[in-house]
N, C-alpha and C. Protein backbone atom coordinates (compact mmCIF):
# COMPACT_ATOMS: atom_id res chain seq x y z
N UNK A 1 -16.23 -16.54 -10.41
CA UNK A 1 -16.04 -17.10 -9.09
C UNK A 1 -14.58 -16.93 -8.70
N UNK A 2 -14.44 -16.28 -7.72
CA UNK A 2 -13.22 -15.89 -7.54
C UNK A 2 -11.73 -17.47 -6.31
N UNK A 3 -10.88 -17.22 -6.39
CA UNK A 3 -10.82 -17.86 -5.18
C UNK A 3 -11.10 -18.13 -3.55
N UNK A 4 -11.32 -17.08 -3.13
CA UNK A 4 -12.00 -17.66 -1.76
C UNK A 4 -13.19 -18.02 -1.60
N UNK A 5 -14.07 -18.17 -3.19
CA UNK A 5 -15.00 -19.17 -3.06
C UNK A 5 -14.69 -20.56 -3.04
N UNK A 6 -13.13 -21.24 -3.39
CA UNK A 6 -12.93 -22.12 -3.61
C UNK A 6 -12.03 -23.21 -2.59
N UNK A 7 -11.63 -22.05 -1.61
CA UNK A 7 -10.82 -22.49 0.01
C UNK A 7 -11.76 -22.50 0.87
N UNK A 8 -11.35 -23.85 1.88
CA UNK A 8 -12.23 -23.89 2.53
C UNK A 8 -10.88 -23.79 4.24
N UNK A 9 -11.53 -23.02 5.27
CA UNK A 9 -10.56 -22.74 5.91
C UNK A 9 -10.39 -24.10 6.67
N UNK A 10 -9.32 -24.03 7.37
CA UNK A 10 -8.56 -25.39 8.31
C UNK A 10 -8.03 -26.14 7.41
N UNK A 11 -7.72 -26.05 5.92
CA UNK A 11 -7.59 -26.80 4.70
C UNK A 11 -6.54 -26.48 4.21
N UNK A 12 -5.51 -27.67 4.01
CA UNK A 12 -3.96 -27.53 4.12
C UNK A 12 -4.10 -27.69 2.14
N UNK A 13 -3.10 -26.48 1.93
CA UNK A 13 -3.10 -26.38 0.36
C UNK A 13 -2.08 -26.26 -0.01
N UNK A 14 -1.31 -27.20 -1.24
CA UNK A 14 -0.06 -27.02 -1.87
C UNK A 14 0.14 -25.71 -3.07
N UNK A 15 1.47 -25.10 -2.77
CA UNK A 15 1.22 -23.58 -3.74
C UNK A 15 2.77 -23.93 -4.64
N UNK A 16 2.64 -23.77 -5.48
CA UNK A 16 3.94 -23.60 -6.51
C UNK A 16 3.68 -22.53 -7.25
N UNK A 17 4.79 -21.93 -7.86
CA UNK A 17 5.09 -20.54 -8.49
C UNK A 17 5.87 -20.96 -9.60
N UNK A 18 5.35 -20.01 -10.50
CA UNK A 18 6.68 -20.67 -12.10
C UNK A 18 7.35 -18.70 -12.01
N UNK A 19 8.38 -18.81 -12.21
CA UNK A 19 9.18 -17.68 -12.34
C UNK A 19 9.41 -17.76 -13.99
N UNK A 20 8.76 -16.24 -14.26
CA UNK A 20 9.23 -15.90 -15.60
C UNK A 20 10.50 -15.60 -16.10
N UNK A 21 11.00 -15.89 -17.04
CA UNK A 21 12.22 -15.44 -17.47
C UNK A 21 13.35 -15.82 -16.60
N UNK A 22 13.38 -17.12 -16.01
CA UNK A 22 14.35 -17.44 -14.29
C UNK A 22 14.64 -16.44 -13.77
N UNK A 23 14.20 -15.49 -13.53
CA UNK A 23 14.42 -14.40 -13.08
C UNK A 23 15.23 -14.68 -11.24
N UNK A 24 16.30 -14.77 -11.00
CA UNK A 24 16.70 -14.89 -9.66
C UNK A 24 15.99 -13.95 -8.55
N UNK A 25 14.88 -14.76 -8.15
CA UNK A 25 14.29 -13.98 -7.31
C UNK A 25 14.76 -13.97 -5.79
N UNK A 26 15.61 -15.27 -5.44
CA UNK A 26 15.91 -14.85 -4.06
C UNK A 26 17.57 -15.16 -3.77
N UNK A 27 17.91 -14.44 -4.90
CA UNK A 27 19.52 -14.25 -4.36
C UNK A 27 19.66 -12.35 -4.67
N UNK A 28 18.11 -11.88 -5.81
CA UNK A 28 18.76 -10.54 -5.78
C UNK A 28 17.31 -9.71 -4.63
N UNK A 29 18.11 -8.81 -3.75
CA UNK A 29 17.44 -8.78 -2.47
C UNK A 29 16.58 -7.86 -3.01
N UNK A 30 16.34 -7.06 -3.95
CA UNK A 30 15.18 -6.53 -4.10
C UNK A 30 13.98 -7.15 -4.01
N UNK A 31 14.08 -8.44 -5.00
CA UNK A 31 12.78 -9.52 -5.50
C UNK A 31 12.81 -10.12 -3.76
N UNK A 32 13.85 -10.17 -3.49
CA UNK A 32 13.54 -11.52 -1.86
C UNK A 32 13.01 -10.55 -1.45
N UNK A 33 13.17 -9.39 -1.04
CA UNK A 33 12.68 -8.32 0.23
C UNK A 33 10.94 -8.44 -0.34
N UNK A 34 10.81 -8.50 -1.81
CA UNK A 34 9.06 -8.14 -1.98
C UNK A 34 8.64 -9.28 -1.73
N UNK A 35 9.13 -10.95 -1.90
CA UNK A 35 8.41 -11.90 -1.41
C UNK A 35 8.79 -12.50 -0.19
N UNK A 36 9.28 -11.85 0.37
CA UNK A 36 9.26 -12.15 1.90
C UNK A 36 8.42 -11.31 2.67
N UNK A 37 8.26 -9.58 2.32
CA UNK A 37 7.11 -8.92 2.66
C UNK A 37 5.87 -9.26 2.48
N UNK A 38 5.72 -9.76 1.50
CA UNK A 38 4.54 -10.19 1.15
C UNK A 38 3.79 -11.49 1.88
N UNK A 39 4.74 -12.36 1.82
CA UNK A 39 4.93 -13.25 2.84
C UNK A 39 4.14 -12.96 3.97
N UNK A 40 5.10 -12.18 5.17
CA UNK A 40 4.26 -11.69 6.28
C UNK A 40 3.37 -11.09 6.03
N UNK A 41 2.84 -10.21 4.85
CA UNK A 41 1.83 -9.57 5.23
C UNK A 41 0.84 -10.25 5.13
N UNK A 42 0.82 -11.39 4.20
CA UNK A 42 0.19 -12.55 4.69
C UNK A 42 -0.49 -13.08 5.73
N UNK A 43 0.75 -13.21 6.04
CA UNK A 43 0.80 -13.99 7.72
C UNK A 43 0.22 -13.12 9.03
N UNK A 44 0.19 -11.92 8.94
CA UNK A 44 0.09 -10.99 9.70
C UNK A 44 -1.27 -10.66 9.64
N UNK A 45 -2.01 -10.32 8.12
CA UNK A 45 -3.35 -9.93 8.36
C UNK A 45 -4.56 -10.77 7.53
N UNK A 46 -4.34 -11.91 7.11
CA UNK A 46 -4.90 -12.75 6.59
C UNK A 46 -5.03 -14.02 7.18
N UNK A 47 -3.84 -14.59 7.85
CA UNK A 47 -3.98 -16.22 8.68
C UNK A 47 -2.79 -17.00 8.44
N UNK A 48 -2.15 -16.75 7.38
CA UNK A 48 -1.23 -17.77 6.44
C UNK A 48 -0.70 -18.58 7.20
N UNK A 49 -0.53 -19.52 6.80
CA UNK A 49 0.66 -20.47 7.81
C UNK A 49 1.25 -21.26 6.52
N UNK A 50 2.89 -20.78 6.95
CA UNK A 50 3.16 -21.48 6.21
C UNK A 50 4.48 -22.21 6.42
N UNK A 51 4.43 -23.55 5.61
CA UNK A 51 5.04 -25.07 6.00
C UNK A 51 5.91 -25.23 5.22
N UNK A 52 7.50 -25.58 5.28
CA UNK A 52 8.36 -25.67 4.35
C UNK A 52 9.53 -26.67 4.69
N UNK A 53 9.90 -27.55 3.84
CA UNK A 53 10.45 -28.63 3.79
C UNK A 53 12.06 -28.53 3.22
N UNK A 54 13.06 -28.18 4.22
CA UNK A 54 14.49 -27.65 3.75
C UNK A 54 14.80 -28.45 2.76
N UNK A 55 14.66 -30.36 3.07
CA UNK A 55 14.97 -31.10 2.04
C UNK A 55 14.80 -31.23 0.42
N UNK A 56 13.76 -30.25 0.78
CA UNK A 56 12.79 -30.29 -0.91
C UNK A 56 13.33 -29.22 -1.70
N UNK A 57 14.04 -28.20 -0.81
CA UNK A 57 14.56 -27.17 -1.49
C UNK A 57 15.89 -27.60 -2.35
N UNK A 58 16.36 -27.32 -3.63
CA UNK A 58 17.87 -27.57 -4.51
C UNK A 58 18.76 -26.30 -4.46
């Protein structure tokens, strides 16, 4: 059973990521450029919306 058997749409979902090896993913612009692309492409041909809380960020 894959995941989009398990989303149901209009349904607000919390996402966290563990980074292997701390790998600095968004100070070195290679890694930011692929998850920020990815990001939109997201957003662009799938629906994404996504919600982010400056305060929560360290």
């Amino acid at each position: 059973m894959g995941i989009n058997s398990k989303l149901e749409a209009g349904s607000v979902y919390f996402l966290t990521m563990t980074v292997v090896d701390w790998v600095d993913i968004f100070t070195r612009e290679d890694y930011r450029y692929i998850i920020i692309d990815s990001l939109k492409y997201c957003q662009n041909e799938k629906g994404l919306e996504v919600f982010a809380d400056r305060k929560s960020v360290v």
